[in-house]
Each structure stands twice: as structure tokens, then as C-alpha cells.
N, C-alpha and C. Protein backbone atom coordinates (compact mmCIF):
# COMPACT_ATOMS: atom_id res chain seq x y z
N UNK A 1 97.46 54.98 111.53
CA UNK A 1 97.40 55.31 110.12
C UNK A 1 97.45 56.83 109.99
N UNK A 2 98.09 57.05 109.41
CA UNK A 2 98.34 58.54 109.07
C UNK A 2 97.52 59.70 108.10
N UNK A 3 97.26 60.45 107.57
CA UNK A 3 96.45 61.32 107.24
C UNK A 3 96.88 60.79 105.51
N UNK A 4 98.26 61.21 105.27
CA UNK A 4 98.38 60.80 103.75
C UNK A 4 98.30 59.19 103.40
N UNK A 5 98.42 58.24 104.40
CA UNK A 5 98.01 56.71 104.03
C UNK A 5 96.38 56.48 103.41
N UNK A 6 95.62 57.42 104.59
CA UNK A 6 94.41 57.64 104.26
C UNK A 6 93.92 58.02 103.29
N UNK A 7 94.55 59.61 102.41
CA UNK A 7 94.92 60.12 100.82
C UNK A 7 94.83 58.81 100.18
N UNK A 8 95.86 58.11 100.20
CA UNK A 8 96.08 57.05 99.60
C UNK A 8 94.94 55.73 99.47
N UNK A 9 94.54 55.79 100.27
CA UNK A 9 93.18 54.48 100.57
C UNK A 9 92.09 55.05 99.48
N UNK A 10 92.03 56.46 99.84
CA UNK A 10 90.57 56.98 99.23
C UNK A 10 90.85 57.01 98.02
N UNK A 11 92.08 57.75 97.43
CA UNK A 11 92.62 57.33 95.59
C UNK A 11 92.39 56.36 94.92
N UNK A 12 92.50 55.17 96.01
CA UNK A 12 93.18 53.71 95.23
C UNK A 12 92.12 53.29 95.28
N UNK A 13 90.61 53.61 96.04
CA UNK A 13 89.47 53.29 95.95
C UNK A 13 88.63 53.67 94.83
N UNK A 14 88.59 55.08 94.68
CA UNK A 14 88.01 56.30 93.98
C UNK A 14 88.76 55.31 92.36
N UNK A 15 89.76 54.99 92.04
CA UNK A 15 90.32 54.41 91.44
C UNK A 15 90.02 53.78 90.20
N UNK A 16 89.90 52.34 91.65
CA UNK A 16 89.38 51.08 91.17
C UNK A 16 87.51 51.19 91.06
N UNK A 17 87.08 52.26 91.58
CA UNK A 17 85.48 52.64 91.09
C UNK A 17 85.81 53.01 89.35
N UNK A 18 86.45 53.78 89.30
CA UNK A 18 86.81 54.19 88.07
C UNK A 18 86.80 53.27 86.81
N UNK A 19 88.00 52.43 87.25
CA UNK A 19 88.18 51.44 86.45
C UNK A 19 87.42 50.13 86.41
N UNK A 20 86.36 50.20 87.27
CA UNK A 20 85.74 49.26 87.39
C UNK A 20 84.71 49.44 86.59
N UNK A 21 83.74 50.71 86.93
CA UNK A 21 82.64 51.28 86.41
C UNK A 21 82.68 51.84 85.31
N UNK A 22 83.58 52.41 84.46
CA UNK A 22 83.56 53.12 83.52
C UNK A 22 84.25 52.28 82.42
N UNK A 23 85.75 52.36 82.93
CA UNK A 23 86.80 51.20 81.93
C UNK A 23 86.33 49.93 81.49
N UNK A 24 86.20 48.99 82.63
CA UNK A 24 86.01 47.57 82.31
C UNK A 24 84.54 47.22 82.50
N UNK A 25 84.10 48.18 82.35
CA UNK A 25 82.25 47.17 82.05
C UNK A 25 81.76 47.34 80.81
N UNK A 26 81.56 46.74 80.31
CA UNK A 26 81.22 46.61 78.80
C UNK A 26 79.34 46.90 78.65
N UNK A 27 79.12 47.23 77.59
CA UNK A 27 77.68 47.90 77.09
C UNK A 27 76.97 46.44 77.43
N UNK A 28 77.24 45.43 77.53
CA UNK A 28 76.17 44.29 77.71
C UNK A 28 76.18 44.35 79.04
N UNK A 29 77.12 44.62 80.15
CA UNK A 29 77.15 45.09 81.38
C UNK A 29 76.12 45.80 81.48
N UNK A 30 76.23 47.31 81.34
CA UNK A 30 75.28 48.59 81.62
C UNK A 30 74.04 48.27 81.41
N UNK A 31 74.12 47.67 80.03
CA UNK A 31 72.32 47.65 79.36
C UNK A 31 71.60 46.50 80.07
N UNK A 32 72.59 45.27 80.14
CA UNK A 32 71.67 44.49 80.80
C UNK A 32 71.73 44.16 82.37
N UNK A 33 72.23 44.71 83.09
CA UNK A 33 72.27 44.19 84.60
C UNK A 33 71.16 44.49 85.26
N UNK A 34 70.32 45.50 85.12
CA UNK A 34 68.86 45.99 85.15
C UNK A 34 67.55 44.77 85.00
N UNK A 35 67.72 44.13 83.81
CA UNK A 35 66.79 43.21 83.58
C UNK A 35 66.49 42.58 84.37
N UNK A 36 65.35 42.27 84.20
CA UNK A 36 64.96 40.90 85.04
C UNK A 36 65.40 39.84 84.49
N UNK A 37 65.31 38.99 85.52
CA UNK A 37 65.64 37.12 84.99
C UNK A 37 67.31 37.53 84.94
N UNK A 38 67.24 35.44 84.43
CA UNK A 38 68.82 34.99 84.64
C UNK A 38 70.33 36.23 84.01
N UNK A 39 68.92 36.85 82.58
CA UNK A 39 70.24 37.58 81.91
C UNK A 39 70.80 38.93 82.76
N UNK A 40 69.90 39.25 83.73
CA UNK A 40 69.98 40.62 84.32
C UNK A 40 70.94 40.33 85.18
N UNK A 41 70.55 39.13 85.86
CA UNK A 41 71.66 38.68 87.27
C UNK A 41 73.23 38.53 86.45
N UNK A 42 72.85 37.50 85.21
CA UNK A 42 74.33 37.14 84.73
C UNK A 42 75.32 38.63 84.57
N UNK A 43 74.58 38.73 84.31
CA UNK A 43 75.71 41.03 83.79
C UNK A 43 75.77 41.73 84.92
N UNK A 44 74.68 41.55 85.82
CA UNK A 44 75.30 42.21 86.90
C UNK A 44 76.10 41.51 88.32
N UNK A 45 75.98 39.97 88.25
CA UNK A 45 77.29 39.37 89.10
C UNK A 45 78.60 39.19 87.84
N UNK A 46 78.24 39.63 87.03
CA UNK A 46 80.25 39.80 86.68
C UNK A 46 80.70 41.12 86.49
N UNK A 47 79.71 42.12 86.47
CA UNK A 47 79.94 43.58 86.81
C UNK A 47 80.62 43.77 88.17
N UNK A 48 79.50 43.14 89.10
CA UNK A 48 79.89 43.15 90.42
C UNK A 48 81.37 42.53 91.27
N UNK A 49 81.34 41.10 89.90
CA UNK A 49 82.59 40.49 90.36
C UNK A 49 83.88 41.01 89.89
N UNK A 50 84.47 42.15 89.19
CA UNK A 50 85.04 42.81 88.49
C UNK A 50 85.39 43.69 89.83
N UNK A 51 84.14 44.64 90.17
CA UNK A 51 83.98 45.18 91.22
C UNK A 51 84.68 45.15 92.81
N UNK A 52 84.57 43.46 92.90
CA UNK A 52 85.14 42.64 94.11
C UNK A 52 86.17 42.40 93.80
N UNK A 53 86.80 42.08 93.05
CA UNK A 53 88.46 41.61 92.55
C UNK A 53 88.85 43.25 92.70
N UNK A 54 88.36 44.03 92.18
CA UNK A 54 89.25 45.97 92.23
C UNK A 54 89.47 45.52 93.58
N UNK A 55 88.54 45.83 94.67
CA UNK A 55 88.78 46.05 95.88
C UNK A 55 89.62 44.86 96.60
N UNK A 56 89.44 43.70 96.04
CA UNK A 56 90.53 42.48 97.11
C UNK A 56 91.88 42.86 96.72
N UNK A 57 91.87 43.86 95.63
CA UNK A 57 93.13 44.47 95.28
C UNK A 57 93.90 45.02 96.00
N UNK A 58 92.98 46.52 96.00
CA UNK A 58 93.41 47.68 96.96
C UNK A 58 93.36 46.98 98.51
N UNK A 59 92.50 46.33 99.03
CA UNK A 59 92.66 45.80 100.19
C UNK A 59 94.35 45.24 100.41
N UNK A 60 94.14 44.11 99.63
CA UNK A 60 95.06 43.08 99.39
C UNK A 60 97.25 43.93 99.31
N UNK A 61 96.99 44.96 98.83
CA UNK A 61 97.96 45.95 98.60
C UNK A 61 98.38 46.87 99.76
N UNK A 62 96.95 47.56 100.19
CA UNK A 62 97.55 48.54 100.92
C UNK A 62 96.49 48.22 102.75
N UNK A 63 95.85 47.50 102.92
CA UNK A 63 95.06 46.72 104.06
C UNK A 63 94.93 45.26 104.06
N UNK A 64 95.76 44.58 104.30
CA UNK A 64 95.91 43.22 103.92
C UNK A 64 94.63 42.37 104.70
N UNK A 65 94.63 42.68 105.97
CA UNK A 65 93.92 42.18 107.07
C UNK A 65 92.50 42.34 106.96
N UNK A 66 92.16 43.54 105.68
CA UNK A 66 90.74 43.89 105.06
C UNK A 66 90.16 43.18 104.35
N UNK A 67 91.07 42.43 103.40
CA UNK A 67 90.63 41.71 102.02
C UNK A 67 89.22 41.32 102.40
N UNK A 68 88.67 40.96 103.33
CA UNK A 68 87.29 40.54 103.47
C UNK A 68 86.11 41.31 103.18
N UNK A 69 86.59 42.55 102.65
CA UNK A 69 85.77 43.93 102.17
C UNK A 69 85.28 43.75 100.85
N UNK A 70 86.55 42.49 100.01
CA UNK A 70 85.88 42.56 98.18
C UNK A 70 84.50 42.19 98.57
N UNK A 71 84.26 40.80 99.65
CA UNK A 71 83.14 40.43 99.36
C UNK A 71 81.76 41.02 99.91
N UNK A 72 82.04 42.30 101.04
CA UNK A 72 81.19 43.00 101.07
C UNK A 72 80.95 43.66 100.31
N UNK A 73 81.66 44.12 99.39
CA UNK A 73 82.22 45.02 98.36
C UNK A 73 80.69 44.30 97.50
N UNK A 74 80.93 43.07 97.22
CA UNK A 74 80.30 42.17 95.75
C UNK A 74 78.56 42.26 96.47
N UNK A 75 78.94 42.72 97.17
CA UNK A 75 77.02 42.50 97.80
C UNK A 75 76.08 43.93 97.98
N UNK A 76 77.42 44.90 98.55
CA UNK A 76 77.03 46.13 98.12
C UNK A 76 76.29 46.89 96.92
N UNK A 77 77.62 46.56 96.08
CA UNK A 77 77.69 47.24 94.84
C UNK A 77 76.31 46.55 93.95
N UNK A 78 75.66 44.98 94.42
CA UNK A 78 75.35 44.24 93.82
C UNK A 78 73.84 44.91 94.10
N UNK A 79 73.72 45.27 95.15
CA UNK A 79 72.00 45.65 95.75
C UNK A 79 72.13 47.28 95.13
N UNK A 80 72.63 48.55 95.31
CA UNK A 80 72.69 49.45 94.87
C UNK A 80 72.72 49.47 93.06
N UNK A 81 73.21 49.08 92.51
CA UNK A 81 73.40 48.52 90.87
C UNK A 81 71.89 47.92 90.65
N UNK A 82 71.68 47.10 90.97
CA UNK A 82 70.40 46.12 91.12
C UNK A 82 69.28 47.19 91.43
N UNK A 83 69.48 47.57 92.20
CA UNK A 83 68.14 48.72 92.33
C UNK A 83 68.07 49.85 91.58
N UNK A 84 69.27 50.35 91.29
CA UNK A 84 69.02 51.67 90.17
C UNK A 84 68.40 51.07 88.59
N UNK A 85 69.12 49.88 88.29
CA UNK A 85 68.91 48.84 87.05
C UNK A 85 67.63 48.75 86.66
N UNK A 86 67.16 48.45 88.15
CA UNK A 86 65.35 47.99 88.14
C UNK A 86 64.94 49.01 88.17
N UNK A 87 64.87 50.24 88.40
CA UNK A 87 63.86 51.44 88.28
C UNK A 87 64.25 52.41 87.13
N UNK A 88 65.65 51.90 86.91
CA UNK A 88 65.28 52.38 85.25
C UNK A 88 65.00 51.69 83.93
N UNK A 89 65.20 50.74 84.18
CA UNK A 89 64.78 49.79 83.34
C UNK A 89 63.01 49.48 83.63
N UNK A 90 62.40 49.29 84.44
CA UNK A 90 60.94 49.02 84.74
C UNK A 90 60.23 50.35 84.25
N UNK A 91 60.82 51.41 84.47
CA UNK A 91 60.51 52.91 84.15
C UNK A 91 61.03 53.46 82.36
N UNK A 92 61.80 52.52 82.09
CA UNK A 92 61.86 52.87 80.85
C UNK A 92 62.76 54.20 80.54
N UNK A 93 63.34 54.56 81.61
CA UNK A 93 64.27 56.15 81.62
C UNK A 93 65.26 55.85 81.03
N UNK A 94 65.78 56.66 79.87
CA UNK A 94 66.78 57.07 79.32
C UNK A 94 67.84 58.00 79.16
N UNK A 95 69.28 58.11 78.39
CA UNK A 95 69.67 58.79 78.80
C UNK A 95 68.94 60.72 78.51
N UNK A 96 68.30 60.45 77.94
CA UNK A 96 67.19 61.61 77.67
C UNK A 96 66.45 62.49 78.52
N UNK A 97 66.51 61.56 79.79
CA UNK A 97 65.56 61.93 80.81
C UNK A 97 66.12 62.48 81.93
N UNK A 98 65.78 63.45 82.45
CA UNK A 98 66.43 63.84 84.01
C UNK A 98 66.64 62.96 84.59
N UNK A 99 65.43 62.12 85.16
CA UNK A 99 65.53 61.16 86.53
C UNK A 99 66.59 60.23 86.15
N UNK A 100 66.78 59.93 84.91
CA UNK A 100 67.79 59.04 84.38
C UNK A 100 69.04 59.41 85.29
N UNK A 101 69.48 61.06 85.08
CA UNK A 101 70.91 61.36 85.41
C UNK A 101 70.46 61.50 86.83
N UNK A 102 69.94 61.64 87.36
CA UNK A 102 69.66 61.84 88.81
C UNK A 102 69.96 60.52 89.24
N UNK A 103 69.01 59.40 89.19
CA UNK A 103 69.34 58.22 89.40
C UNK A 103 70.92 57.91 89.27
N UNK A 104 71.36 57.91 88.27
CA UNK A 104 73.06 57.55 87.96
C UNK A 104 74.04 58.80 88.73
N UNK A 105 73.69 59.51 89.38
CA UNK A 105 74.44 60.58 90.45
C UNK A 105 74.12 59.96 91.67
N UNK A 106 73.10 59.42 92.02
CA UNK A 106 72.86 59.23 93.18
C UNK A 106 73.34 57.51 93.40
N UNK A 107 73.44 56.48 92.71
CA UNK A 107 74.19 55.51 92.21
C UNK A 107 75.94 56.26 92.42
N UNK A 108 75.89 56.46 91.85
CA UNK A 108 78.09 57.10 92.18
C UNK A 108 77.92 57.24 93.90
N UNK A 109 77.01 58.42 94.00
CA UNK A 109 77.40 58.88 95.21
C UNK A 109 77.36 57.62 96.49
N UNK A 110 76.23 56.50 96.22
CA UNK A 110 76.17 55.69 97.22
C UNK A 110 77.50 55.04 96.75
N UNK A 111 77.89 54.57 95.94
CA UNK A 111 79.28 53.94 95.91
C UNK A 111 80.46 54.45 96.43
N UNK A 112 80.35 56.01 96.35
CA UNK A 112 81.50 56.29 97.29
C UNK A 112 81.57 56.72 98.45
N UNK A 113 80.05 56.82 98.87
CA UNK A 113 79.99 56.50 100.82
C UNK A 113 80.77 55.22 101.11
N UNK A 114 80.05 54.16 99.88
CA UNK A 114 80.41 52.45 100.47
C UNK A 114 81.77 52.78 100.64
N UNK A 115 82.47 53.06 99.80
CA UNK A 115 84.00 53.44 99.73
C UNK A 115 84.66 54.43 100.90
N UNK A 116 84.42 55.01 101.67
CA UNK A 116 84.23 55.71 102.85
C UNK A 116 84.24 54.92 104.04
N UNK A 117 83.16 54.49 103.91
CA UNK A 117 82.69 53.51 105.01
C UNK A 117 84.02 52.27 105.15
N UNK A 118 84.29 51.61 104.22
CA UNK A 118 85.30 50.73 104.01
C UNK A 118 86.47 51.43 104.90
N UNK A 119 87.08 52.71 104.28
CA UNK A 119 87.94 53.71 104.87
C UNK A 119 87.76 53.64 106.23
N UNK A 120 86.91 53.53 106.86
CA UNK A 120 86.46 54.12 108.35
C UNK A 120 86.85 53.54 109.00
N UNK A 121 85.97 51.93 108.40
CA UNK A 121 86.39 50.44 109.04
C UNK A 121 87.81 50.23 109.01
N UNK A 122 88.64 50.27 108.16
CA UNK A 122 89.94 50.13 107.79
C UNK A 122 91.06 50.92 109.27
N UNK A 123 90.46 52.54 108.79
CA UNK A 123 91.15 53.25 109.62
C UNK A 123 90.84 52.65 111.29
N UNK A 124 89.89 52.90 111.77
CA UNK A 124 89.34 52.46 113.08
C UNK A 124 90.34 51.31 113.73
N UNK A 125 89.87 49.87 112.86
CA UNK A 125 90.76 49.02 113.24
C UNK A 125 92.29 48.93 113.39
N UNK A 126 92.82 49.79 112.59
CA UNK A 126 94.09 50.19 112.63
C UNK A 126 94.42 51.11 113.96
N UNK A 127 93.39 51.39 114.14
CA UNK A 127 93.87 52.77 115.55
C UNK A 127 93.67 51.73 116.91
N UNK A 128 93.24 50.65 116.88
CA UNK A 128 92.63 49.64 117.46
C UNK A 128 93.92 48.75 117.78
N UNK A 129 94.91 48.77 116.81
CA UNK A 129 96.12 47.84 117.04
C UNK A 129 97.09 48.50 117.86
């Protein structure tokens, strides 16, 4: 795999975070995936599953042999989301509050290690063939 294929992996990742997280999650998404109980889980496994379809994408497109990443992808995104959700929501932080934006920086940033990490795995195995 080459240096600009790699360019390319991290774009199409960086991407579909984009469009996943910002574009296509809707305010009943954001506000409620945090909660506790059934309604918290329901918003945040179709956040998450939104999440997993981006990536069986980019897999599916440009790492075919990866596709098995959406569903690490859906478990990842699902425990990191899930835990920022619950400590700001249990804490009551808003967008008003520092720890609020701290929390939601440090949320991105673990998403795009995960997204990295994916890269690594991707690349590795490829150097492997």
C-alpha cells in the first residue's frame, strides 16, 4: 500500500466521521443516546448503526477484505459515545460548561485514533500479502 492510498483511507474515514457525526445524526440522536434505559440505547444503536454502514462503506470500496471493521466500528463508537453520553448527561453538563467541550474533544479525538488504528490494521495486513 502506498503512502497516497493511505491519504486516501484516512480522508474517506475522517469523512464518513463527518458525515456520520455531524450530517446524519439528528437532535433526538445527540440528546438522547446518553440516557439511561431502552430510549438511550434506542438513539445510540442507530447512531452507531449509521456509524457501521459509513465504515462497511469505506471498507467495502477501498479494503474489501476489511469490511469486518463496520462491526468493530458499531462496538467502538458504541462504548466511547455511551460513556461520554453518561457523564454528561448524569452530570448535567451543558453546552455552557467547559467540561462539556472538553468531554466532546476528547470524544472526536478517541474516534479518530479508532480510525487510525483501523488504518494500521488495514495497512499491516496489506504489507503481509
Amino acid at each position: 500500500m502506498e503512502l497516497f492510498d493511505i491519504l486516501i483511507l484516512y480522508t474517506a474515514f475522517r469523512l464518513k466521521h463527518f458525515a456520520c457525526d455531524f450530517l446524519l445524526q439528528t437532535d433526538w440522536m445527540a440528546l438522547t443516546k446518553g440516557k439511561p434505559g431502552r430510549e438511550g440505547y434506542k438513539a445510540l444503536v442507530t447512531h452507531t448503526g449509521i456509524h457501521a454502514m459509513g465504515t462497511l462503506i469505506v471498507t467495502l470500496l477501498l479494503a474489501p477484505g476489511y469490511w469486518f471493521l463496520a462491526g468493530v466500528d458499531f462496538l467502538v463508537h458504541s462504548i466511547i459515545d455511551r460513556a461520554k453520553g453518561l457523564m454528561t448527561y448524569e452530570n448535567k453538563w451543558t453546552p455552557k460548561d467547559t467540561i462539556f467541550w472538553w468531554t466532546f474533544g476528547l470524544d472526536q479525538e478517541a474516534h479518530n485514533f479508532t480510525h487510525l488504528a483501523y488504518i494500521i490494521v488495514i495497512v499491516m495486513g496489506y504489507s503481509l500479502t
